[in-house]
C-alpha atoms as a PDB file:
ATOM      1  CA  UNK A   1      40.474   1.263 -99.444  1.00  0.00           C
ATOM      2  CA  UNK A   2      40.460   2.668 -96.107  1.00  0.00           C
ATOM      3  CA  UNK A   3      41.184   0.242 -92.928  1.00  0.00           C
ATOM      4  CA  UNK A   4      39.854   1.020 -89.616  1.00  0.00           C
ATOM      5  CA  UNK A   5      39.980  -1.498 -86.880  1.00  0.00           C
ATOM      6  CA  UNK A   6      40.110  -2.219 -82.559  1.00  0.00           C
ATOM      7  CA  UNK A   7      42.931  -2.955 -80.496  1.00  0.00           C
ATOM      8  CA  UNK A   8      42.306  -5.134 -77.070  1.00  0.00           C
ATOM      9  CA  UNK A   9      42.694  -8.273 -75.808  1.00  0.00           C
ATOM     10  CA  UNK A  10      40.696 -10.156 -76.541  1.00  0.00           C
ATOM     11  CA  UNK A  11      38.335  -8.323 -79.092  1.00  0.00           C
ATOM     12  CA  UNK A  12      36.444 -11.523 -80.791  1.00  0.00           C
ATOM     13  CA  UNK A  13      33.265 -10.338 -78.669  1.00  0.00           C
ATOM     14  CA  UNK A  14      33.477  -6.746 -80.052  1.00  0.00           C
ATOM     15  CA  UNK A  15      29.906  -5.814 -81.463  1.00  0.00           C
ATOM     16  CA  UNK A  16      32.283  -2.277 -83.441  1.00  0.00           C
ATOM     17  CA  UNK A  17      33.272  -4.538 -87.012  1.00  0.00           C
ATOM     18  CA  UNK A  18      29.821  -4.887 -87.803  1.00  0.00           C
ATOM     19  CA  UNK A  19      28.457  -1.805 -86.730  1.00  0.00           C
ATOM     20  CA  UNK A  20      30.873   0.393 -88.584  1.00  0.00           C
ATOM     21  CA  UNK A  21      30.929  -1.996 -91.510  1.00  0.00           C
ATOM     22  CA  UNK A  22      27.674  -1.462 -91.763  1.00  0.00           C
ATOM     23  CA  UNK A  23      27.828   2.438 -91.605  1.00  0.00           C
ATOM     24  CA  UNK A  24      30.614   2.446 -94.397  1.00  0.00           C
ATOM     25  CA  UNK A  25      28.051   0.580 -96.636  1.00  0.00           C
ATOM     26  CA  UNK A  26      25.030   2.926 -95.941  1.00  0.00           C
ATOM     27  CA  UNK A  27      27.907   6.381 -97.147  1.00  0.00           C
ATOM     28  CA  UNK A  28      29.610   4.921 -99.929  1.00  0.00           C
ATOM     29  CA  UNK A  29      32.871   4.119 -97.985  1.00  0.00           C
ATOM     30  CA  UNK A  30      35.480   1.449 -99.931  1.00  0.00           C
ATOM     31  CA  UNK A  31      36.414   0.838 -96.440  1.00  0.00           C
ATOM     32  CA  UNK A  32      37.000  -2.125 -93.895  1.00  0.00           C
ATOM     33  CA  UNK A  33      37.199  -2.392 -90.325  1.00  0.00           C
ATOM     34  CA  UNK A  34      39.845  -5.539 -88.901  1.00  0.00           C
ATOM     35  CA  UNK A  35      40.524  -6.374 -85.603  1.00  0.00           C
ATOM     36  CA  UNK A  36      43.978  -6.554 -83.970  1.00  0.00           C
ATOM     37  CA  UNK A  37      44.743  -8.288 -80.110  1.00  0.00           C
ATOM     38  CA  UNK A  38      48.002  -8.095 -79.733  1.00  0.00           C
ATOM     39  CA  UNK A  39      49.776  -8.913 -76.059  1.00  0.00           C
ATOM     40  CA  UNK A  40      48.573  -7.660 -73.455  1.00  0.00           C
ATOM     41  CA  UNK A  41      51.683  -5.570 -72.900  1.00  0.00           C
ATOM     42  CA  UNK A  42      51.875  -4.796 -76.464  1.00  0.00           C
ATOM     43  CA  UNK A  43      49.262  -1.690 -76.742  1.00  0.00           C
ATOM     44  CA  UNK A  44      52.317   0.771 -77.360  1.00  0.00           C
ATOM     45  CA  UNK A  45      53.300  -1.430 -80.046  1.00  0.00           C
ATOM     46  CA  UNK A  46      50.055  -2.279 -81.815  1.00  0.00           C
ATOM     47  CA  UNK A  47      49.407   1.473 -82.109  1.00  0.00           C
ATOM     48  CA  UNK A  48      53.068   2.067 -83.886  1.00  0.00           C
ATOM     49  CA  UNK A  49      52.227  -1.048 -85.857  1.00  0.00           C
ATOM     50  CA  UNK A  50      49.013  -0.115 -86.883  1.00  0.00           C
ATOM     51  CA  UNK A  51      50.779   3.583 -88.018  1.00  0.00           C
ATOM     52  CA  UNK A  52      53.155   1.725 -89.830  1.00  0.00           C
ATOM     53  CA  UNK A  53      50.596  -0.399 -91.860  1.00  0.00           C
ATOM     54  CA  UNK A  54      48.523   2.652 -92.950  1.00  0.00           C
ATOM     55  CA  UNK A  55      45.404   1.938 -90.501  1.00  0.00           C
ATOM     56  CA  UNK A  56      43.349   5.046 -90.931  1.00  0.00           C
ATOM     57  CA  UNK A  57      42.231   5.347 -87.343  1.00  0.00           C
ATOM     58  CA  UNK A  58      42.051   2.759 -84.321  1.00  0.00           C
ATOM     59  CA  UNK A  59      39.710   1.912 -81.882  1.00  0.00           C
ATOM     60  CA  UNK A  60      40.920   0.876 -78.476  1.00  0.00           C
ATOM     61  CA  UNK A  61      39.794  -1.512 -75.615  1.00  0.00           C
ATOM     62  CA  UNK A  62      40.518  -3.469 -72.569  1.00  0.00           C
ATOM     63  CA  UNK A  63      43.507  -3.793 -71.409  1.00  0.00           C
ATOM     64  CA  UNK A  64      45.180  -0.996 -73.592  1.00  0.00           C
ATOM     65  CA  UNK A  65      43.554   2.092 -73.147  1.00  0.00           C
ATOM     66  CA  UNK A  66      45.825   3.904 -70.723  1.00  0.00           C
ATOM     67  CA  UNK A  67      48.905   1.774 -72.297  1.00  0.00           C
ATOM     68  CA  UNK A  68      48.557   3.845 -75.468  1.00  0.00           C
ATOM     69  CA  UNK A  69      48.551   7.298 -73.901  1.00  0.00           C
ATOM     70  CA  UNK A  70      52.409   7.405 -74.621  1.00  0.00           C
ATOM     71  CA  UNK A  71      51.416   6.732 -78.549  1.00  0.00           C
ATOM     72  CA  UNK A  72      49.578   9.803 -79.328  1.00  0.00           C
ATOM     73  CA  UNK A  73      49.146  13.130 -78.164  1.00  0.00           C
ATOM     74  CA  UNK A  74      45.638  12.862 -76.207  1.00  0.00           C
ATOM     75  CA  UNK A  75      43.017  15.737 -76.887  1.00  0.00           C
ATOM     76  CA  UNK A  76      42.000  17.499 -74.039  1.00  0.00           C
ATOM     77  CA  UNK A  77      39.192  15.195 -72.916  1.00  0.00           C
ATOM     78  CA  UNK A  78      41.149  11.887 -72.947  1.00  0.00           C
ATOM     79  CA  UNK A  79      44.282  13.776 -71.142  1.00  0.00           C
ATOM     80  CA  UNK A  80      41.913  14.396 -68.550  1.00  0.00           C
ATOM     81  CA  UNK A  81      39.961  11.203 -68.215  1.00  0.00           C
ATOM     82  CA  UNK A  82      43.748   9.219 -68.589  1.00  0.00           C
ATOM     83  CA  UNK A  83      42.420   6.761 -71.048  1.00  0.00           C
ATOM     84  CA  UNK A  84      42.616   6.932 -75.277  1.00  0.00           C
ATOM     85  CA  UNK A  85      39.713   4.730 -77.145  1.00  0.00           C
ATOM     86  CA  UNK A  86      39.934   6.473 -80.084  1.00  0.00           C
ATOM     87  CA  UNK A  87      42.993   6.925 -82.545  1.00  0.00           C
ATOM     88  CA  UNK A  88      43.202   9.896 -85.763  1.00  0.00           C
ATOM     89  CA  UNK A  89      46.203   8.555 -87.246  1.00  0.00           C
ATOM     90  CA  UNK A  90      45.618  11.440 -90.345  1.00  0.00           C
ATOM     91  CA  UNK A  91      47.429  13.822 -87.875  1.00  0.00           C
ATOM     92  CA  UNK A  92      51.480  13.394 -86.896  1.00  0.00           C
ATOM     93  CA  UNK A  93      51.757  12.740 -83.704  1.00  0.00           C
ATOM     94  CA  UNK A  94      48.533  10.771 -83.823  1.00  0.00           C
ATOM     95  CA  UNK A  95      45.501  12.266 -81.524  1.00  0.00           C
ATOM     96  CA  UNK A  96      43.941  10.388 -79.159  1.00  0.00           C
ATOM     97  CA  UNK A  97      40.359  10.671 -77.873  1.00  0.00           C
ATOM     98  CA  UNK A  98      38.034   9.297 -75.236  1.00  0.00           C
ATOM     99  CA  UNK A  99      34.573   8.749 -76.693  1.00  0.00           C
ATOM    100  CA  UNK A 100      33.290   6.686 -74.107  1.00  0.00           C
ATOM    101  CA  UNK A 101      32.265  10.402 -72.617  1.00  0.00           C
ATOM    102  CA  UNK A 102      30.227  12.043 -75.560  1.00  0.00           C
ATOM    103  CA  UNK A 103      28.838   8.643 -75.606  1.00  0.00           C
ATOM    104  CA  UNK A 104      27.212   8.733 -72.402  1.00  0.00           C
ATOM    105  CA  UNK A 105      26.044  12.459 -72.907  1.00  0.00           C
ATOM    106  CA  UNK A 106      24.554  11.528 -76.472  1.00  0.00           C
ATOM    107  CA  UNK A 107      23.099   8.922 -75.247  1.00  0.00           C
ATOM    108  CA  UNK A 108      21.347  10.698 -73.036  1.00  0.00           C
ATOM    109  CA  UNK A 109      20.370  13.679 -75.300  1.00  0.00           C
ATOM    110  CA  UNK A 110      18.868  11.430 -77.474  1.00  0.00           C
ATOM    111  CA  UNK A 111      16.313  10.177 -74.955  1.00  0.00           C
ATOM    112  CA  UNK A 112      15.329  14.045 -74.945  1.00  0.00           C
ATOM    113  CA  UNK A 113      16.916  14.022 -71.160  1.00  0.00           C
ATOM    114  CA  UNK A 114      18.018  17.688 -70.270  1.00  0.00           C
ATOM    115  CA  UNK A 115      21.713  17.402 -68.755  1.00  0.00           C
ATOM    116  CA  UNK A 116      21.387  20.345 -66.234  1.00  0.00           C
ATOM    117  CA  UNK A 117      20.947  20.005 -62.223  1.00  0.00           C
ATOM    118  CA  UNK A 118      22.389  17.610 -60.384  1.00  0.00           C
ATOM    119  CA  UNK A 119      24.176  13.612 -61.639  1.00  0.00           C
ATOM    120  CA  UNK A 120      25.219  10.626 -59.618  1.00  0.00           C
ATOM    121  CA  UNK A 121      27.958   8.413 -60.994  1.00  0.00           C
ATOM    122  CA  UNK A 122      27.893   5.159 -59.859  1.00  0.00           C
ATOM    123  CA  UNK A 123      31.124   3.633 -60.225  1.00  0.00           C
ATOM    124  CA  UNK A 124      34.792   5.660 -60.349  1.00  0.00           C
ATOM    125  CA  UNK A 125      36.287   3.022 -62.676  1.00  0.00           C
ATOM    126  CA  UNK A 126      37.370   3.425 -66.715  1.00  0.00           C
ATOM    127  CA  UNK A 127      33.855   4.522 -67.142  1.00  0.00           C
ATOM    128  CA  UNK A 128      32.683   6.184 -64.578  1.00  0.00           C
ATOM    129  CA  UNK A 129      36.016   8.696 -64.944  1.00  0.00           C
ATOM    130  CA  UNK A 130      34.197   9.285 -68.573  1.00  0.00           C
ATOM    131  CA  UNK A 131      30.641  10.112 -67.609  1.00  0.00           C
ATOM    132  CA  UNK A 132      31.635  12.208 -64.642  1.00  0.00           C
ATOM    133  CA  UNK A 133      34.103  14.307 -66.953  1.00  0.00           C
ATOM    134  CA  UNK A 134      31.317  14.548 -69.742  1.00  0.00           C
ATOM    135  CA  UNK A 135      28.516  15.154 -67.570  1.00  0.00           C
ATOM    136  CA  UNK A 136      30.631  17.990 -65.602  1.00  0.00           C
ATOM    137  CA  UNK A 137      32.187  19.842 -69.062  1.00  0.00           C
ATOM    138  CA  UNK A 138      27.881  19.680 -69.481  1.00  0.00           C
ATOM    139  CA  UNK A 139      27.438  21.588 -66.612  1.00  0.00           C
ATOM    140  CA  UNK A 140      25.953  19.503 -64.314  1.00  0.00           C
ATOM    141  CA  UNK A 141      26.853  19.272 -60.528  1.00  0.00           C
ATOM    142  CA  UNK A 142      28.471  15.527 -60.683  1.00  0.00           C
ATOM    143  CA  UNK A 143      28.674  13.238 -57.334  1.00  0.00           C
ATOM    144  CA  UNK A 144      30.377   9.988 -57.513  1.00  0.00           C
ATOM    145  CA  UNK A 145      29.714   7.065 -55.463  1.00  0.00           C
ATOM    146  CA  UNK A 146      31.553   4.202 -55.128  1.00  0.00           C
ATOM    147  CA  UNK A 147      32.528   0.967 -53.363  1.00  0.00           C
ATOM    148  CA  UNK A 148      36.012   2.173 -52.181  1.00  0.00           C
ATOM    149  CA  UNK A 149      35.126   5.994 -51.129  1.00  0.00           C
ATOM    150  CA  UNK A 150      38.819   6.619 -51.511  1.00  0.00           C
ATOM    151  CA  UNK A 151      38.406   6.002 -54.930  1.00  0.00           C
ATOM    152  CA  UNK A 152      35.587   8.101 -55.384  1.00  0.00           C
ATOM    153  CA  UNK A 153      37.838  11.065 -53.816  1.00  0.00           C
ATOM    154  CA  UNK A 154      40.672  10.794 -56.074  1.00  0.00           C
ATOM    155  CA  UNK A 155      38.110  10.952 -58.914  1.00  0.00           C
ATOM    156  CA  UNK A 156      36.183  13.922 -57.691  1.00  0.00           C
ATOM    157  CA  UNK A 157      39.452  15.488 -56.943  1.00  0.00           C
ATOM    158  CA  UNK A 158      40.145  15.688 -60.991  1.00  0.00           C
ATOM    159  CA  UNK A 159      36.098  16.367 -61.438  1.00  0.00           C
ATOM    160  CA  UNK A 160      35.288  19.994 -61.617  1.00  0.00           C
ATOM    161  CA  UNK A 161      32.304  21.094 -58.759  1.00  0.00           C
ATOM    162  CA  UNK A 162      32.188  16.566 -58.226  1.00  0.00           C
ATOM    163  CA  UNK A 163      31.861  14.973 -55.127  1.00  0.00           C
ATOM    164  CA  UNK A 164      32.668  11.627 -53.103  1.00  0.00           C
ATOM    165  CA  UNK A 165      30.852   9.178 -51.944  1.00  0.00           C
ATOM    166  CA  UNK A 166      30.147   5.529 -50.519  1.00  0.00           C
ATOM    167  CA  UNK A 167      27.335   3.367 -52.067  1.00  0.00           C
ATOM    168  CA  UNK A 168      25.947   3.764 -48.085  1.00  0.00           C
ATOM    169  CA  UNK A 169      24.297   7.197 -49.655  1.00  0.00           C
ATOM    170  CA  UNK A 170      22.969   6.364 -52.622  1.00  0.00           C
ATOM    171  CA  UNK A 171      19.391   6.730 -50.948  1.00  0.00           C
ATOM    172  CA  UNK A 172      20.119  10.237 -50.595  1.00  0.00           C
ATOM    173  CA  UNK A 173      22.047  10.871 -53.380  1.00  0.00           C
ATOM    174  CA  UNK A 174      19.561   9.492 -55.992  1.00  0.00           C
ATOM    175  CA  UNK A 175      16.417  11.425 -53.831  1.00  0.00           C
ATOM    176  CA  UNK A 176      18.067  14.476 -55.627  1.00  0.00           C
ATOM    177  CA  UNK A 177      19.142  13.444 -58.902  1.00  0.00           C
ATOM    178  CA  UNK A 178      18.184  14.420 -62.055  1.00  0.00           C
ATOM    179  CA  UNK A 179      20.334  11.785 -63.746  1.00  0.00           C
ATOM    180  CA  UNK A 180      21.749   8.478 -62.216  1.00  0.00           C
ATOM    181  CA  UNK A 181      24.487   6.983 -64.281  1.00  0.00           C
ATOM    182  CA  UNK A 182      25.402   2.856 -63.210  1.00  0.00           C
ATOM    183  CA  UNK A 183      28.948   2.684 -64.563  1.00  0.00           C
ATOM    184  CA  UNK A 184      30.124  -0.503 -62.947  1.00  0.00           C
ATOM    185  CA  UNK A 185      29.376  -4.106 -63.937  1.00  0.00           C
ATOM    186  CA  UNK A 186      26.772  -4.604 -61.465  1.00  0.00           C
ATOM    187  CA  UNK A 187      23.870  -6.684 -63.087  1.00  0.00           C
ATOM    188  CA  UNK A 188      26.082  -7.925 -66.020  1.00  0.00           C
ATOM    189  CA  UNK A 189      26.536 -11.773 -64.804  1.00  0.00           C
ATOM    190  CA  UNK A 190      23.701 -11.426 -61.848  1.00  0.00           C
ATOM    191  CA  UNK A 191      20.230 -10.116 -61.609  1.00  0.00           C
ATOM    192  CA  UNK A 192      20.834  -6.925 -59.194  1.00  0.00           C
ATOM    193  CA  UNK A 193      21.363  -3.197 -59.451  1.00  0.00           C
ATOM    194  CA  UNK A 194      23.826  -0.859 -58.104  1.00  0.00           C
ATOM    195  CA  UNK A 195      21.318   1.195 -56.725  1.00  0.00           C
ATOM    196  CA  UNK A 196      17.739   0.601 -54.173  1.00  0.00           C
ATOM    197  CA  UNK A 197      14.930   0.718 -56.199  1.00  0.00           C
ATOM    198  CA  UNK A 198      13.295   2.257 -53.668  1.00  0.00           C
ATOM    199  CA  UNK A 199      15.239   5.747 -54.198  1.00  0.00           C
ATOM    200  CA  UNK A 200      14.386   5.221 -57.760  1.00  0.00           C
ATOM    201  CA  UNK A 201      11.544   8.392 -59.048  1.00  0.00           C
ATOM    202  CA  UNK A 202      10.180   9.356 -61.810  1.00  0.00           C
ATOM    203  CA  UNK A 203      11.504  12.739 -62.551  1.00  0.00           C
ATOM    204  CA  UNK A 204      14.991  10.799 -62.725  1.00  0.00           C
ATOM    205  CA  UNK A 205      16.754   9.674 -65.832  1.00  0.00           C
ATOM    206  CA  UNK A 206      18.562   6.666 -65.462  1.00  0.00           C
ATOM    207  CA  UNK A 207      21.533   5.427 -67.885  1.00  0.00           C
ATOM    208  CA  UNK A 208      22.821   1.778 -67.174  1.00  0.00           C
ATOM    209  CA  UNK A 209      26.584   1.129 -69.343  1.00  0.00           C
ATOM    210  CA  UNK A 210      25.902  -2.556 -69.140  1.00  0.00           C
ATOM    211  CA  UNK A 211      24.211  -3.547 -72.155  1.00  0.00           C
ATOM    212  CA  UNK A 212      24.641  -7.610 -71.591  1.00  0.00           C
ATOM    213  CA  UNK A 213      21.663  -8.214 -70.607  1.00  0.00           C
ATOM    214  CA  UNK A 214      20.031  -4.997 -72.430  1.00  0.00           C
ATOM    215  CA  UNK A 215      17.290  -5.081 -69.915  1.00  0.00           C
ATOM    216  CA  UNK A 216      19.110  -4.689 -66.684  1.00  0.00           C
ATOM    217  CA  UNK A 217      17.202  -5.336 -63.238  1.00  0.00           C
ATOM    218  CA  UNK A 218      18.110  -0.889 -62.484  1.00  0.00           C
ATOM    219  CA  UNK A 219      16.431  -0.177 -65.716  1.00  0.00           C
ATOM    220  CA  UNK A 220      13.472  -2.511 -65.133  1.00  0.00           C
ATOM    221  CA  UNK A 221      13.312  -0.748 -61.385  1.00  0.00           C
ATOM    222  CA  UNK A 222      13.601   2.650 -62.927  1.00  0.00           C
ATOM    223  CA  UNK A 223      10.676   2.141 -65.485  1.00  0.00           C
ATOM    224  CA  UNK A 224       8.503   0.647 -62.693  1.00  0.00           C
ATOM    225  CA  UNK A 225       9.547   4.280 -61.221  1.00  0.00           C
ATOM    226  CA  UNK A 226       8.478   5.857 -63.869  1.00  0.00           C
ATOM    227  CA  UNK A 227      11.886   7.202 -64.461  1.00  0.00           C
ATOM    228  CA  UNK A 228      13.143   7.425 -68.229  1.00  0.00           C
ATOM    229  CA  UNK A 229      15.630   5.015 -68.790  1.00  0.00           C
ATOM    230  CA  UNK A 230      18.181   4.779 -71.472  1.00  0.00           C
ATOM    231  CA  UNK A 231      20.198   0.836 -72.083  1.00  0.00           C
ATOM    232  CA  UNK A 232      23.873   0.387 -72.256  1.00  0.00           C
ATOM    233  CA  UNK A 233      23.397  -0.322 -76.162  1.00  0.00           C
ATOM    234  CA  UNK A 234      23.084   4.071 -76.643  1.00  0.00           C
ATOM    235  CA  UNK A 235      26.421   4.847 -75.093  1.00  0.00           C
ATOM    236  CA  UNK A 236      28.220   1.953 -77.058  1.00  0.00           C
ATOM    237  CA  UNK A 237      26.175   3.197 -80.030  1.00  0.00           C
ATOM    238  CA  UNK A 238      27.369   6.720 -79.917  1.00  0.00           C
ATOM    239  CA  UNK A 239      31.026   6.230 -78.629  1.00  0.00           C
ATOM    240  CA  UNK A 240      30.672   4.290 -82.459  1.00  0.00           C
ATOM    241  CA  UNK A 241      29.049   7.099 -83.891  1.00  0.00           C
ATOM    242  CA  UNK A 242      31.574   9.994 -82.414  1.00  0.00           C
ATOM    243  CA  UNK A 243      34.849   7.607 -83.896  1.00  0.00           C
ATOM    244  CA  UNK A 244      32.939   7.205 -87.186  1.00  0.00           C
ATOM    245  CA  UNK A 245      32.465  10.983 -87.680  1.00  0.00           C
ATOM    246  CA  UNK A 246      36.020  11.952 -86.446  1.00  0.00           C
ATOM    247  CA  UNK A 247      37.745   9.633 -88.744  1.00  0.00           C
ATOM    248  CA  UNK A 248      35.353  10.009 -91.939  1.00  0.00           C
ATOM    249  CA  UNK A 249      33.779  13.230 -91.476  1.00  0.00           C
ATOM    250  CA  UNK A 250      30.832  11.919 -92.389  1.00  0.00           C
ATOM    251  CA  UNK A 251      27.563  12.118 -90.416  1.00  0.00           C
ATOM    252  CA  UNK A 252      27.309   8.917 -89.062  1.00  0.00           C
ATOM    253  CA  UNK A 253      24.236   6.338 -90.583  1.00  0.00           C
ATOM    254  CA  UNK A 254      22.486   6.199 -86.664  1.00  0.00           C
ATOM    255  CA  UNK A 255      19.907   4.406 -86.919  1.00  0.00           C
ATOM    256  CA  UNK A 256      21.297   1.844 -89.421  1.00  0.00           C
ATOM    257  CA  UNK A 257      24.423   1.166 -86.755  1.00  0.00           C
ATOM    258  CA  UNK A 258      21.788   1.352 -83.628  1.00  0.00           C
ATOM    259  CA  UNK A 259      19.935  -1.851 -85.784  1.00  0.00           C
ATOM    260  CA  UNK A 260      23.343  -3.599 -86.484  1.00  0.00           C
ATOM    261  CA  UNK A 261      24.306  -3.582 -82.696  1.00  0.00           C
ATOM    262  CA  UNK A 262      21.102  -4.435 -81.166  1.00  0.00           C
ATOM    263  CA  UNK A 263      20.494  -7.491 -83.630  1.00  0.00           C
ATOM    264  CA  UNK A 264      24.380  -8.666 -82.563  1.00  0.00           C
ATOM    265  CA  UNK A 265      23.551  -8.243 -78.845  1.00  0.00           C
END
């Protein structure tokens, strides 16, 4: 049997045990998938511990995902974004990957939204480092805006072709966008977006990360817009999907784990 799991602290909210439970069952895998939280200055450890135990390949979460960077050796895309949240352990050293990017861009792909012209990345935290990387290596012309605009420069800095912003231009900003990306926690515990509907439009696609509530108040502003909108349940789906195929090479059962997650949320 084959033993997958997550790292973090805590994980006993994690939606990913079900979910890839359910996608070993649908190809045949004799596998499980455990989860492991560990101190929260323990990530280092866990992942040597984990090595040690046989663990196939690891998920990883809040607070450890720049803690285990030291652990592996980090493909290209998670030496670049400075974050790991996906562990091979069938290489030696182990490789660590960020899927939290090819999340995002799947997740958008799947909506049918073309990711060409122009993105705005709300947000220059864990996430928002991810979908401006993916949606530049894409090709499109990335500007980030955030709270803290020196942030936002430090990011854009790293960001091939990106930009800086405050939230002060999101009018602007969004006017021009062909996607809008909300990668901060805004509307997760209240009812508000990141973003004025008002510069919301309908030849926009709009991609909100939170998916607690599913139905965020941006994505109800950007279907009153007429914009296409895409939940935060797609990008954890396919960050999911992208460890699944990399540790089983298996195509991943989609729509089976998209019907897992959204019955959990």
């Amino acid at each position: 049997m084959d033993v997958y799991g997550l790292v973090g602290n805590p994980v006993g909210h994690s939606l990913s045990p079900p979910m890839h439970e359910a996608a070993y069952e649908v190809v045949g895998l004799d596998a499980r998938y455990v989860t492991f939280e560990p101190p929260a200055d323990a990530g280092g450890a866990a992942v040597t511990a984990a090595e040690t135990l046989g663990v196939a390949g690891l998920n990883v979460t809040i607070p450890f995902k720049q803690d285990v960077l030291d652990a592996v050796d980090p493909a290209d895309m998670a030496a670049r974004i400075g974050a790991v949240n996906t562990i091979d352990f069938s290489t030696d050293p182990p490789t660590g990957y960020n899927t939290d990017a090819v999340g995002a861009t799947r997740a958008l792909t799947h909506h049918g939204v073309g990711l060409a012209g122009r993105a705005v990345v709300v947000g220059a935290g864990g996430a928002g480092r991810a979908v401006a990387f993916g949606l530049a290596d894409e090709g499109m012309d990335v500007a980030i805006a955030n709270r803290t605009v020196e942030r936002a420069t430090e990011l854009a800095a790293e960001v091939p072709g990106a930009t800086a912003h405050g939230l002060d231009g999101l009018d602007e900003l969004v006017a021009e966008a062909d996607v809008l990306v909300n990668a901060t926690s805004v509307g997760m515990e209240e009812d508000r977006s990141p973003v004025p509907a008002d510069a919301l439009h309908a030849d926009l696609a709009v991609l909100d990360a939170v998916y607690d509530p599913i139905n965020t108040r941006l994505l109800r502003d950007a279907e009153a817009a007429g914009a296409t909108t895409v939940d935060g349940a797609w990008m954890l789906l396919y960050q999911g999907v992208e460890a699944f195929e990399r540790w089983t090479d298996e195509a991943a059962p989609v729509d089976k784990m998209n019907s897992v997650l959204r019955e959990r949320i």
